[in-house]
Protein backbone atom coordinates (compact mmCIF):
# COMPACT_ATOMS: atom_id res chain seq x y z
CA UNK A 1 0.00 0.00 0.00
CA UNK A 2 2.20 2.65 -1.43
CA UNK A 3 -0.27 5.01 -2.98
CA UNK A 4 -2.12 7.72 -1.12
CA UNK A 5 -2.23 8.44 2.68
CA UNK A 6 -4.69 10.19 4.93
CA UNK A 7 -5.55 10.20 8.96
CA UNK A 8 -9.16 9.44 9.66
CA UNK A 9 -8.93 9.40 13.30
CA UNK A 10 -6.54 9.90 15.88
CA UNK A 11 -5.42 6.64 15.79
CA UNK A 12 -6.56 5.71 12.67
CA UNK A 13 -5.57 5.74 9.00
CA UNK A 14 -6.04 4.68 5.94
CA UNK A 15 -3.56 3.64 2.95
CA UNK A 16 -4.15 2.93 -1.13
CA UNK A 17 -2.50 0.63 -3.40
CA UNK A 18 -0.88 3.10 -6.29
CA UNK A 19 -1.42 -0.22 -8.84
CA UNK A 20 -4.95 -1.03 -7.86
CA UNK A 21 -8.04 0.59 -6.43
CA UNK A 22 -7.28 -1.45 -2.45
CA UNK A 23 -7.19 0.13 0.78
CA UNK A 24 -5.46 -0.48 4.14
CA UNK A 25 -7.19 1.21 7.35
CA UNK A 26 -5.22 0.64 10.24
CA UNK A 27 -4.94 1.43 13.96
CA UNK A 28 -1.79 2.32 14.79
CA UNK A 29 -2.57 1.75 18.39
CA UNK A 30 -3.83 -1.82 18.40
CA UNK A 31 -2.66 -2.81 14.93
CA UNK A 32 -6.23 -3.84 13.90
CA UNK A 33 -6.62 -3.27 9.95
CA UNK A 34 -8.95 -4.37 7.47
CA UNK A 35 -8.64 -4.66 4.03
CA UNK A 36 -11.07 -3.40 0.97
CA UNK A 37 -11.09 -3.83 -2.87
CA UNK A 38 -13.09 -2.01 -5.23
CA UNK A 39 -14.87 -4.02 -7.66
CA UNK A 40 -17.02 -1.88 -9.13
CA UNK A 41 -13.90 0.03 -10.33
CA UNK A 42 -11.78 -3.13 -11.16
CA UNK A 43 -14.18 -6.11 -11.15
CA UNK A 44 -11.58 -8.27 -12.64
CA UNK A 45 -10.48 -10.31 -9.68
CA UNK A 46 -14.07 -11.46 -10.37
CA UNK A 47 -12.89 -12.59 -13.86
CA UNK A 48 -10.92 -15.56 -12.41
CA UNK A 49 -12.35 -18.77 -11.30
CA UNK A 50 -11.72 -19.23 -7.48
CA UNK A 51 -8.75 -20.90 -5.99
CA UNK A 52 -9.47 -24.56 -4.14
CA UNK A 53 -10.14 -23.92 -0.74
CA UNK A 54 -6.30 -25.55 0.00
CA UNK A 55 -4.91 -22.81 -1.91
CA UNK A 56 -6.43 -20.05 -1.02
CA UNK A 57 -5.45 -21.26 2.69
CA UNK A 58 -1.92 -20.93 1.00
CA UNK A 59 -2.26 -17.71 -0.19
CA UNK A 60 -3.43 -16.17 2.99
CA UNK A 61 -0.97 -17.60 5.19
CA UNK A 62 2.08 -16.34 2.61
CA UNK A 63 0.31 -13.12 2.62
CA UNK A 64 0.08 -12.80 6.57
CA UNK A 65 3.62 -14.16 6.60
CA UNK A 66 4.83 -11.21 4.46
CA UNK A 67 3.91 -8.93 7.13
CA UNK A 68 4.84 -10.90 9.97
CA UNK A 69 1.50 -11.29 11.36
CA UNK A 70 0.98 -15.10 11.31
CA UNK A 71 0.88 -15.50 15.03
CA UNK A 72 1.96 -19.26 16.29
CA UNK A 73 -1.29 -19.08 18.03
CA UNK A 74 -3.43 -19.12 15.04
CA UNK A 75 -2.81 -22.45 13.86
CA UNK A 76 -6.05 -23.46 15.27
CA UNK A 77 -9.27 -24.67 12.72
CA UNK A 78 -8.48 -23.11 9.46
CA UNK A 79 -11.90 -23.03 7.77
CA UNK A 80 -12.47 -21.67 4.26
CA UNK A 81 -15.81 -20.93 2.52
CA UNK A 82 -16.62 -20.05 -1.18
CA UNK A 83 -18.14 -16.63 -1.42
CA UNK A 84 -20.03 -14.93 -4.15
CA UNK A 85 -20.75 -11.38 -4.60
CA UNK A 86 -24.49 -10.39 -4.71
CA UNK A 87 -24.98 -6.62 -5.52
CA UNK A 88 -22.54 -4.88 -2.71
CA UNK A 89 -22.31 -7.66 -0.42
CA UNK A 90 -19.99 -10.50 -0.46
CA UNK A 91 -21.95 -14.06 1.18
CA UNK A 92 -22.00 -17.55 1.19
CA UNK A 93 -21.99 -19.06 -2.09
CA UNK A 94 -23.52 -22.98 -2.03
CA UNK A 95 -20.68 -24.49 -3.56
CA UNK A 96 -17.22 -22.89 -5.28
CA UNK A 97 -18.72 -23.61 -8.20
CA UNK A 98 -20.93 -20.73 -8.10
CA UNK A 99 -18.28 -18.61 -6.61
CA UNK A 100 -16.51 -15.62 -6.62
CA UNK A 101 -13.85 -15.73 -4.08
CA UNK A 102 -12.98 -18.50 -0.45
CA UNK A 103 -12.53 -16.71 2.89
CA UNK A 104 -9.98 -17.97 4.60
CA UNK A 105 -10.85 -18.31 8.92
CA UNK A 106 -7.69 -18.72 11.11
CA UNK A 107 -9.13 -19.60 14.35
CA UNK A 108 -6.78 -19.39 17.53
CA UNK A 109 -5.34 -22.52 18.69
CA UNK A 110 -7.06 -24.70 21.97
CA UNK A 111 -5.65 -23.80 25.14
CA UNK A 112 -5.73 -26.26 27.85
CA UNK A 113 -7.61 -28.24 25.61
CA UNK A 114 -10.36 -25.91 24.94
CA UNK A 115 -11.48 -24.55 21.86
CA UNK A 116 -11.33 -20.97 20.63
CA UNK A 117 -14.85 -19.70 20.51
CA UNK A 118 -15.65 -16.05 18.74
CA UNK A 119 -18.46 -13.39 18.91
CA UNK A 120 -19.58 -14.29 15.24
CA UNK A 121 -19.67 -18.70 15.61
CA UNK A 122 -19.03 -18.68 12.15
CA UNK A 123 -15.90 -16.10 11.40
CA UNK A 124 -12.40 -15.85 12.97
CA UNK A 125 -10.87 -12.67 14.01
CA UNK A 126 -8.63 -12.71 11.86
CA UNK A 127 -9.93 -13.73 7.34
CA UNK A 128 -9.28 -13.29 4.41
CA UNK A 129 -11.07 -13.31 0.85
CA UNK A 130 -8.92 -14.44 -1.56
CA UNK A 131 -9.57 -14.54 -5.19
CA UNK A 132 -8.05 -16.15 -8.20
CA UNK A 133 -6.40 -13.43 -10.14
CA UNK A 134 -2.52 -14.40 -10.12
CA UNK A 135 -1.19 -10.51 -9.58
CA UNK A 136 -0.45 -10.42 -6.08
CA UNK A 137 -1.75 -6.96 -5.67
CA UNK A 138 -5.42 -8.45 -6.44
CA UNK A 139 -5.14 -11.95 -4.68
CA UNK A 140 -6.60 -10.36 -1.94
CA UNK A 141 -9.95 -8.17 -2.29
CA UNK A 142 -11.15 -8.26 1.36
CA UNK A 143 -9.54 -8.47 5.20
CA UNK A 144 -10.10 -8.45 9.01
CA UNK A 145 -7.17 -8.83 11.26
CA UNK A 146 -8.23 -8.25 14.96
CA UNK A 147 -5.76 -10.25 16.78
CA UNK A 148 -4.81 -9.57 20.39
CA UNK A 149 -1.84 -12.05 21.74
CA UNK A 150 -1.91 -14.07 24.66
CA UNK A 151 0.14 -14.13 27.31
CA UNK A 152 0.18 -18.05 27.96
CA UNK A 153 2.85 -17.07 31.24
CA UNK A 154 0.68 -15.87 33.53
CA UNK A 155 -2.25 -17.95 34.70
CA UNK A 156 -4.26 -18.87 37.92
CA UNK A 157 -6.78 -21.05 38.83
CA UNK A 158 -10.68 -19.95 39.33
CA UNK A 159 -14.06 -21.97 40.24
CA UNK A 160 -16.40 -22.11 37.61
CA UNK A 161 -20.45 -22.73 37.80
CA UNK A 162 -21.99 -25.40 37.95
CA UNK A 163 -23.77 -27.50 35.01
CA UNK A 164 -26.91 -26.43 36.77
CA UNK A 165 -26.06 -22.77 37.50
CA UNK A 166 -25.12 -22.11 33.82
CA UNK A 167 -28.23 -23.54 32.90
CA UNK A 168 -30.42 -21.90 35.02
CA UNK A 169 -28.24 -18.19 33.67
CA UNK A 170 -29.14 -19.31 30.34
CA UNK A 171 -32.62 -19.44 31.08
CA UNK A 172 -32.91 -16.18 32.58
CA UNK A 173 -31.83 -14.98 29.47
CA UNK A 174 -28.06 -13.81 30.69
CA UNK A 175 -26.31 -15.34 28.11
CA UNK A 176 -24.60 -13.77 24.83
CA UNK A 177 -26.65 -15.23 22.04
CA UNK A 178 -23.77 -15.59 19.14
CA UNK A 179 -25.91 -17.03 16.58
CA UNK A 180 -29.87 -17.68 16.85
CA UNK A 181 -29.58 -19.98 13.79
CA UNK A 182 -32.89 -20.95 11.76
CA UNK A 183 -34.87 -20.13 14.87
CA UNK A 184 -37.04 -17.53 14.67
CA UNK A 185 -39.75 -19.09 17.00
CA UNK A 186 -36.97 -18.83 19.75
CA UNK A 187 -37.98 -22.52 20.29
CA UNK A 188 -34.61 -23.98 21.07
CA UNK A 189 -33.68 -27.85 21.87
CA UNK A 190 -29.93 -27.27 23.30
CA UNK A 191 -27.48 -30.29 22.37
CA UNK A 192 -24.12 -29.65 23.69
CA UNK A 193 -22.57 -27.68 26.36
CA UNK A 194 -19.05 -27.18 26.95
CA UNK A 195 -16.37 -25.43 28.18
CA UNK A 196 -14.17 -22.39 25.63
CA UNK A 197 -12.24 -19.56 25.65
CA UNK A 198 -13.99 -16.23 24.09
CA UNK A 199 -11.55 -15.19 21.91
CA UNK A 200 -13.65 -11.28 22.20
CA UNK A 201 -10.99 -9.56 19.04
CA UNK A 202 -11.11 -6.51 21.23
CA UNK A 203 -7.89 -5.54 24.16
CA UNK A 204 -9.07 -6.93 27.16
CA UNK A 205 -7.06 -7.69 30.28
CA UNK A 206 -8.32 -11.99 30.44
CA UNK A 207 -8.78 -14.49 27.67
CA UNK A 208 -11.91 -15.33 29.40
CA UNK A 209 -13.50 -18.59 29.94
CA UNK A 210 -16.76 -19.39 29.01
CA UNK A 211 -19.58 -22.21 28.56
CA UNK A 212 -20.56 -22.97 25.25
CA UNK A 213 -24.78 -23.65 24.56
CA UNK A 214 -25.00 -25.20 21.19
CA UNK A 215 -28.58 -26.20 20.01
CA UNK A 216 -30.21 -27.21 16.70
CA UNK A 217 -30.42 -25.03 13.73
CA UNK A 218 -27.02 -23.16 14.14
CA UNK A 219 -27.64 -22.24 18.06
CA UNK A 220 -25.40 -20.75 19.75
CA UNK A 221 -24.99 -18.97 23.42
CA UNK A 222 -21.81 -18.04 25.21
CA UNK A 223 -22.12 -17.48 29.28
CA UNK A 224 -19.24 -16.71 31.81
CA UNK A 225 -17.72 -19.73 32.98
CA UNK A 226 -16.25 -18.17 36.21
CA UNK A 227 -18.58 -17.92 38.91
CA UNK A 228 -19.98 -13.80 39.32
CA UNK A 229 -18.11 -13.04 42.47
CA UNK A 230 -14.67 -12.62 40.70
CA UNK A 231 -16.48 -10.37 38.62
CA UNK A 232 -16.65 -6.59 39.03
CA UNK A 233 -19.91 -4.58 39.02
């Protein structure tokens, strides 16, 4: 991104490609960024028939690698996804046949043995959309990085609730509902709870533990694993 500068915030600012009509905002505080590409000025990324969801995997990790920002810790569940473009919006496509583009997902790693669990079920903090035009300054046309490391030295031991007190939080509606899924009548058969980490994509002073509610049709409900009174008001 060695085209045209300008502050937006304080903190914030944004950066073109001279060869291609991209942009780079970036914190320079938290190191957040996210990437854009205009189509509707240059649509032909959307000339080239997707890369295989291996590839494109590739491709994101060489780019992140380039800038140093492949953490170790994101070697958790890579999961990719065709994409198409529908008007503005990029969404799923049903197969990469009728595809424009594969996101890339880098989840973080399990700690302790438990998964990574983020605010939207189905997207990492940190993706990529990665088409496949060969010029490197168009392999990739879209980009969240919101990574926050972890400090896997300092540790300590808390109680958590009980199956039964989670529950009973969950029915009194104190959860964080991360995905209602197909379930519009907010009838909801739960089928698996267990124990994460809530990886939040935001600063915050704990990687926090929490208890996972997964139901049928895509449910899903996130609740404070620690028990409220090492919590502040």
């Amino acid at each position: 991104f060695d085209g045209e500068s300008s502050q937006i915030t304080e903190t914030v600012y944004s950066f073109k490609n001279s060869k291609v009509p991209s942009e780079l905002k970036i914190s320079i505080a938290t190191g957040v960024f996210s990437i854009s590409y205009n189509l509707a000025e240059d649509p032909s990324p959307l000339d080239k028939r997707p890369p295989v969801p291996e590839i494109a995997a590739t491709k994101a990790r060489s780019f992140l690698s380039r800038a140093n920002l492949l953490a170790k810790d994101l070697n958790g569940p890579t999961i990719t996804e065709p994409v198409v473009l529908e008007g503005t919006k990029i969404i799923g496509a049903k197969s990469l046949s009728d595809a424009n583009f594969v996101k890339v997902n880098f989840f973080r790693k399990d700690y302790d043995n438990y998964p990574s669990v983020t605010p939207d079920p189905k997207e990492a903090n940190v993706w990529l959309i990665v088409s496949g035009d060969p010029q490197r300054e168009k392999e990739i046309v879209g980009a969240e990085y919101h990574y926050f490391p972890v400090d896997e030295t300092k540790f300590a031991t808390y109680p958590v609730k009980t199956a039964q007190e989670a529950w009973q939080e969950l029915q009194a509606n104190k959860a964080f509902i991360a995905s209602l899924g197909e379930n519009q009548d907010k009838e909801i058969t739960i089928r698996r709870i267990y124990l994460a980490y809530y990886d939040a994509g935001v600063q915050t002073d704990f990687y926090q533990p929490v208890v996972v509610f997964e139901g049928d049709r895509n449910f899903k409900a996130y609740l404070p694993a620690v028990t409220s009174d090492y919590y502040g008001q």
